[in-house]
Every structure is written in C-alpha cells, then in structure tokens.
C-alpha atoms as a PDB file:
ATOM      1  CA  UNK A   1     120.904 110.872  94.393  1.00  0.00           C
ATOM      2  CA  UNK A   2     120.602 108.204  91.907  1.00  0.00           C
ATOM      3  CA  UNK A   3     121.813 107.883  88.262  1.00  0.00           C
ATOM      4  CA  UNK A   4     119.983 105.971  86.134  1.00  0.00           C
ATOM      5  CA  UNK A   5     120.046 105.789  82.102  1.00  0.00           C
ATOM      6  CA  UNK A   6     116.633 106.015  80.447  1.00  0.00           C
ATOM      7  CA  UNK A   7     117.251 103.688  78.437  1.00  0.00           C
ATOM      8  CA  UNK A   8     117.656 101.245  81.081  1.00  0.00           C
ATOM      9  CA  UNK A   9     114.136 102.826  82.413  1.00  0.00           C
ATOM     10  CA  UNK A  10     112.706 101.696  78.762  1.00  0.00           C
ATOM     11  CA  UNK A  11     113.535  98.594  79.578  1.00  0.00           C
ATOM     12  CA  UNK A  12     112.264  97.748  82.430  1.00  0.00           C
ATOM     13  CA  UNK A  13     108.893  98.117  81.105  1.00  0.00           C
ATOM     14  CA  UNK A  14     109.587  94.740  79.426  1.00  0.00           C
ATOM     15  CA  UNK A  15     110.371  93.313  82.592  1.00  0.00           C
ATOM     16  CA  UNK A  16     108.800  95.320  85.706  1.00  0.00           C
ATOM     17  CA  UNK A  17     104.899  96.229  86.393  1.00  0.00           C
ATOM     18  CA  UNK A  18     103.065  98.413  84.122  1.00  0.00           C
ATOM     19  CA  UNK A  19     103.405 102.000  85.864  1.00  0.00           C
ATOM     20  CA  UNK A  20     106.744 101.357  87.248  1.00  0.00           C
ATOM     21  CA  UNK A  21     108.778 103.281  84.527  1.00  0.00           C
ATOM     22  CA  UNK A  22     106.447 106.002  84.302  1.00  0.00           C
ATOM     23  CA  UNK A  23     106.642 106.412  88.261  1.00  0.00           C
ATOM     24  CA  UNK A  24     110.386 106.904  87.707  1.00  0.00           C
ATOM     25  CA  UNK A  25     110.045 109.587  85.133  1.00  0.00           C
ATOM     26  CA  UNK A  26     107.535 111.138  87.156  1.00  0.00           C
ATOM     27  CA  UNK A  27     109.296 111.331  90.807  1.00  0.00           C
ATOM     28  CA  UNK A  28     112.690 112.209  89.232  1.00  0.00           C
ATOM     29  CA  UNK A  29     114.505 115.006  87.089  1.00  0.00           C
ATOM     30  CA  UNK A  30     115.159 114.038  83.271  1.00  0.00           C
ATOM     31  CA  UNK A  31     118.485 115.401  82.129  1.00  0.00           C
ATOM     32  CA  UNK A  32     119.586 114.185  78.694  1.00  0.00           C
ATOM     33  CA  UNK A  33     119.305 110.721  78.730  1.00  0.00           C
ATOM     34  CA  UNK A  34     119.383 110.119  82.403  1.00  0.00           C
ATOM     35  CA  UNK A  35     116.868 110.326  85.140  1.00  0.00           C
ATOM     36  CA  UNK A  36     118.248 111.918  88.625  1.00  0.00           C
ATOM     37  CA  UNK A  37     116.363 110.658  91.366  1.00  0.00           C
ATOM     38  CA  UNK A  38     116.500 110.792  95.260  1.00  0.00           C
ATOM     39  CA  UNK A  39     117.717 107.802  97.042  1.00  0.00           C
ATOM     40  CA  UNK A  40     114.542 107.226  99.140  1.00  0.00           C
ATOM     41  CA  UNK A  41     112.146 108.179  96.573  1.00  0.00           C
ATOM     42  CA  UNK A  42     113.356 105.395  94.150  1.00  0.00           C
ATOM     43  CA  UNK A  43     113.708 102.771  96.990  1.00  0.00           C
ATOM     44  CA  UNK A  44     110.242 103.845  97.837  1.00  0.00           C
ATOM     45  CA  UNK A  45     108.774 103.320  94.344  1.00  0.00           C
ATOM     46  CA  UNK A  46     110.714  99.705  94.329  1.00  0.00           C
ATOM     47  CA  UNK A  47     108.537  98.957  96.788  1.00  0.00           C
ATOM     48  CA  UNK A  48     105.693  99.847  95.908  1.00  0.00           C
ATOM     49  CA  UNK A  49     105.911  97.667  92.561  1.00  0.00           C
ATOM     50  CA  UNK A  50     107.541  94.582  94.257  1.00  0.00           C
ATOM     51  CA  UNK A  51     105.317  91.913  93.584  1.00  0.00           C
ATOM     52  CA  UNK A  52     103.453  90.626  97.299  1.00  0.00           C
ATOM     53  CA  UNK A  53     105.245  87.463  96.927  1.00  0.00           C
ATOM     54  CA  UNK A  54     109.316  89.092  97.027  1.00  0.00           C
ATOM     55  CA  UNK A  55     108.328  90.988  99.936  1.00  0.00           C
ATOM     56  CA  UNK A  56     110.661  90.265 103.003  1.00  0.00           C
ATOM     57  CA  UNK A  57     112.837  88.102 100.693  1.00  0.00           C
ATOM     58  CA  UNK A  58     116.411  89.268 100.979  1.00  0.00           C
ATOM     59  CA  UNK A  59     117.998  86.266  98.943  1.00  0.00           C
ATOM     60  CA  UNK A  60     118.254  82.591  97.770  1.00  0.00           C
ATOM     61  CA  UNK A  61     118.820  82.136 101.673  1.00  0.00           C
ATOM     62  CA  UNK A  62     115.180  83.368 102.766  1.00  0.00           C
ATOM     63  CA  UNK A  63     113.652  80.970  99.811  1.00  0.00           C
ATOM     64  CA  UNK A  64     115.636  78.142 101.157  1.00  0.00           C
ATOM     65  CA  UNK A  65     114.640  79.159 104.792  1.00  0.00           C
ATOM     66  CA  UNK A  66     110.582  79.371 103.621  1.00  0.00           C
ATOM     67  CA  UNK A  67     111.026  75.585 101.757  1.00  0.00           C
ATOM     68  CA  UNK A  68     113.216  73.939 105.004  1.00  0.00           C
ATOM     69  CA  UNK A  69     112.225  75.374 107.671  1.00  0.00           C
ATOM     70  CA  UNK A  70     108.997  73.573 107.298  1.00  0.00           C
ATOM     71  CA  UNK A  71     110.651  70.312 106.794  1.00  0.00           C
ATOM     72  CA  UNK A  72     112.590  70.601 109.762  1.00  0.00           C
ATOM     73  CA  UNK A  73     110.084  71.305 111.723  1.00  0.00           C
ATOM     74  CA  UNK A  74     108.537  68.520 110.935  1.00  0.00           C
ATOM     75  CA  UNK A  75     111.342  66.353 111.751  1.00  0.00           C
ATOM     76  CA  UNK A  76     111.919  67.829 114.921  1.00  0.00           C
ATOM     77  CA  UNK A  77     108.393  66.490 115.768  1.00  0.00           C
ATOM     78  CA  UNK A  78     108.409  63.175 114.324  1.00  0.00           C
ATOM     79  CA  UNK A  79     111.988  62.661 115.965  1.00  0.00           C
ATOM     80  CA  UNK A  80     112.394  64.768 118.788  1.00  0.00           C
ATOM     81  CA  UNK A  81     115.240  66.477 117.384  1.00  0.00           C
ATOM     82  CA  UNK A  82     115.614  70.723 117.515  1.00  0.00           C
ATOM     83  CA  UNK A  83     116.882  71.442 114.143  1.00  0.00           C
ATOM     84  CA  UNK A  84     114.747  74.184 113.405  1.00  0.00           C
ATOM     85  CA  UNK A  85     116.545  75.649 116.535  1.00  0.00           C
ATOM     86  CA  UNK A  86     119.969  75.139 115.659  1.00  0.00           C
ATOM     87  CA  UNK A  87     121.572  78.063 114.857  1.00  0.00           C
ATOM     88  CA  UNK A  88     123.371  77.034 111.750  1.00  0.00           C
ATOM     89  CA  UNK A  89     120.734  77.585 109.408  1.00  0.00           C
ATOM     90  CA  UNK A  90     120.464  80.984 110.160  1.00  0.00           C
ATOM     91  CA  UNK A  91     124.288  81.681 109.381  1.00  0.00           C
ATOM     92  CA  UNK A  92     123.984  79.821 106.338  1.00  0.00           C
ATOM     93  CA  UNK A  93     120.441  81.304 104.955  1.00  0.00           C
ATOM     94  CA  UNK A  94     122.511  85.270 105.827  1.00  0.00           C
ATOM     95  CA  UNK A  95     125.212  83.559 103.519  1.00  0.00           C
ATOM     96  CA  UNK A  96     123.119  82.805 100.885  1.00  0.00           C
ATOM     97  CA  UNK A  97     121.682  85.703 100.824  1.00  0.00           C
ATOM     98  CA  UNK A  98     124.639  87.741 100.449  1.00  0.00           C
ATOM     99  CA  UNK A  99     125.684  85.371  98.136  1.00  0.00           C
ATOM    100  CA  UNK A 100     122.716  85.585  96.017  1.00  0.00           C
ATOM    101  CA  UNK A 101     120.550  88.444  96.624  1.00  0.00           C
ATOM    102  CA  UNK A 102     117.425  89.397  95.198  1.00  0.00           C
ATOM    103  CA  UNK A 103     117.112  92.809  93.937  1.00  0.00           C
ATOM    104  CA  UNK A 104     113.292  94.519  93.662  1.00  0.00           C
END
C-alpha cells in the first residue's frame, strides 16, 4: 500500500498527462488528505501514462547506451574493432542508471 498526499496528486496535473491524477483518485481510497493505493495498481497506472518514448528507459545509462551504442557500432565497422561488445559499457550504463534514474 502506497501513501501519497493529494496535494502532491494536484500537482502532478501540472506536470503528468491529462487523466493521470484522476486515475489515482479513482483506483485508490481518499482518506483526509491522502490517497491509499495498492502497490501494483499505482505502478500499473504509471505505466499506462508513461509517455512511448520513457518506455524501457531505466536511467541516464540507457539514454547514453541508445546515443553510443550506435556510434560504436559504427566504429567497430569502419575499424574492425568490437567495442560495442566489450563488456564495460554495460557495467557503466547499470551505473548510471542507478546513479541517475528515471522515475515514470
């Protein structure tokens, strides 16, 4: 069960997809000013109103991964290199993302 203050709910409208607030309210229990709703129903609605282009992005590691990866691949043809196969950037793109996570 999650916690969360309406207020907060209000204002997200400002800054989350039009129906996203009001799908709160409505899959949740209003008590005073807070909102008590199940775990998996609020990760659910999250998802649902995560913009197409977040999907499957963790982090700052995963944007960095969708910008490189391209570029090394690129390299690796040009110069017959196997960066894109290295191993490292996969530590350090998990790192980044832990570091700097994006939350939906």
């Amino acid at each position: 069960m999650v916690k969360i203050s309406l207020q907060h709910i209000a204002d997200c409208r400002l800054t989350r997809p039009a129906g996203y607030a009001d799908a709160l309210i409505e899959a949740g229990d209003v008590q005073g000013d807070w909102l008590l709703i199940e775990n998996n129903a609020l990760e659910a609605i999250v998802t649902q109103f995560t913009p197409e282009r977040l999907n499957g992005v963790r982090g700052l590691g995963d944007i960095v991964h969708k910008i490189a990866n391209p570029i090394a691949k690129a390299i690796d043809s040009v110069a017959g290199t196997n960066i894109q196969g290295c191993g490292g950037c996969s530590k350090r793109r998990e790192q980044l993302n832990k570091i700097a996570p994006i939350n939906g």
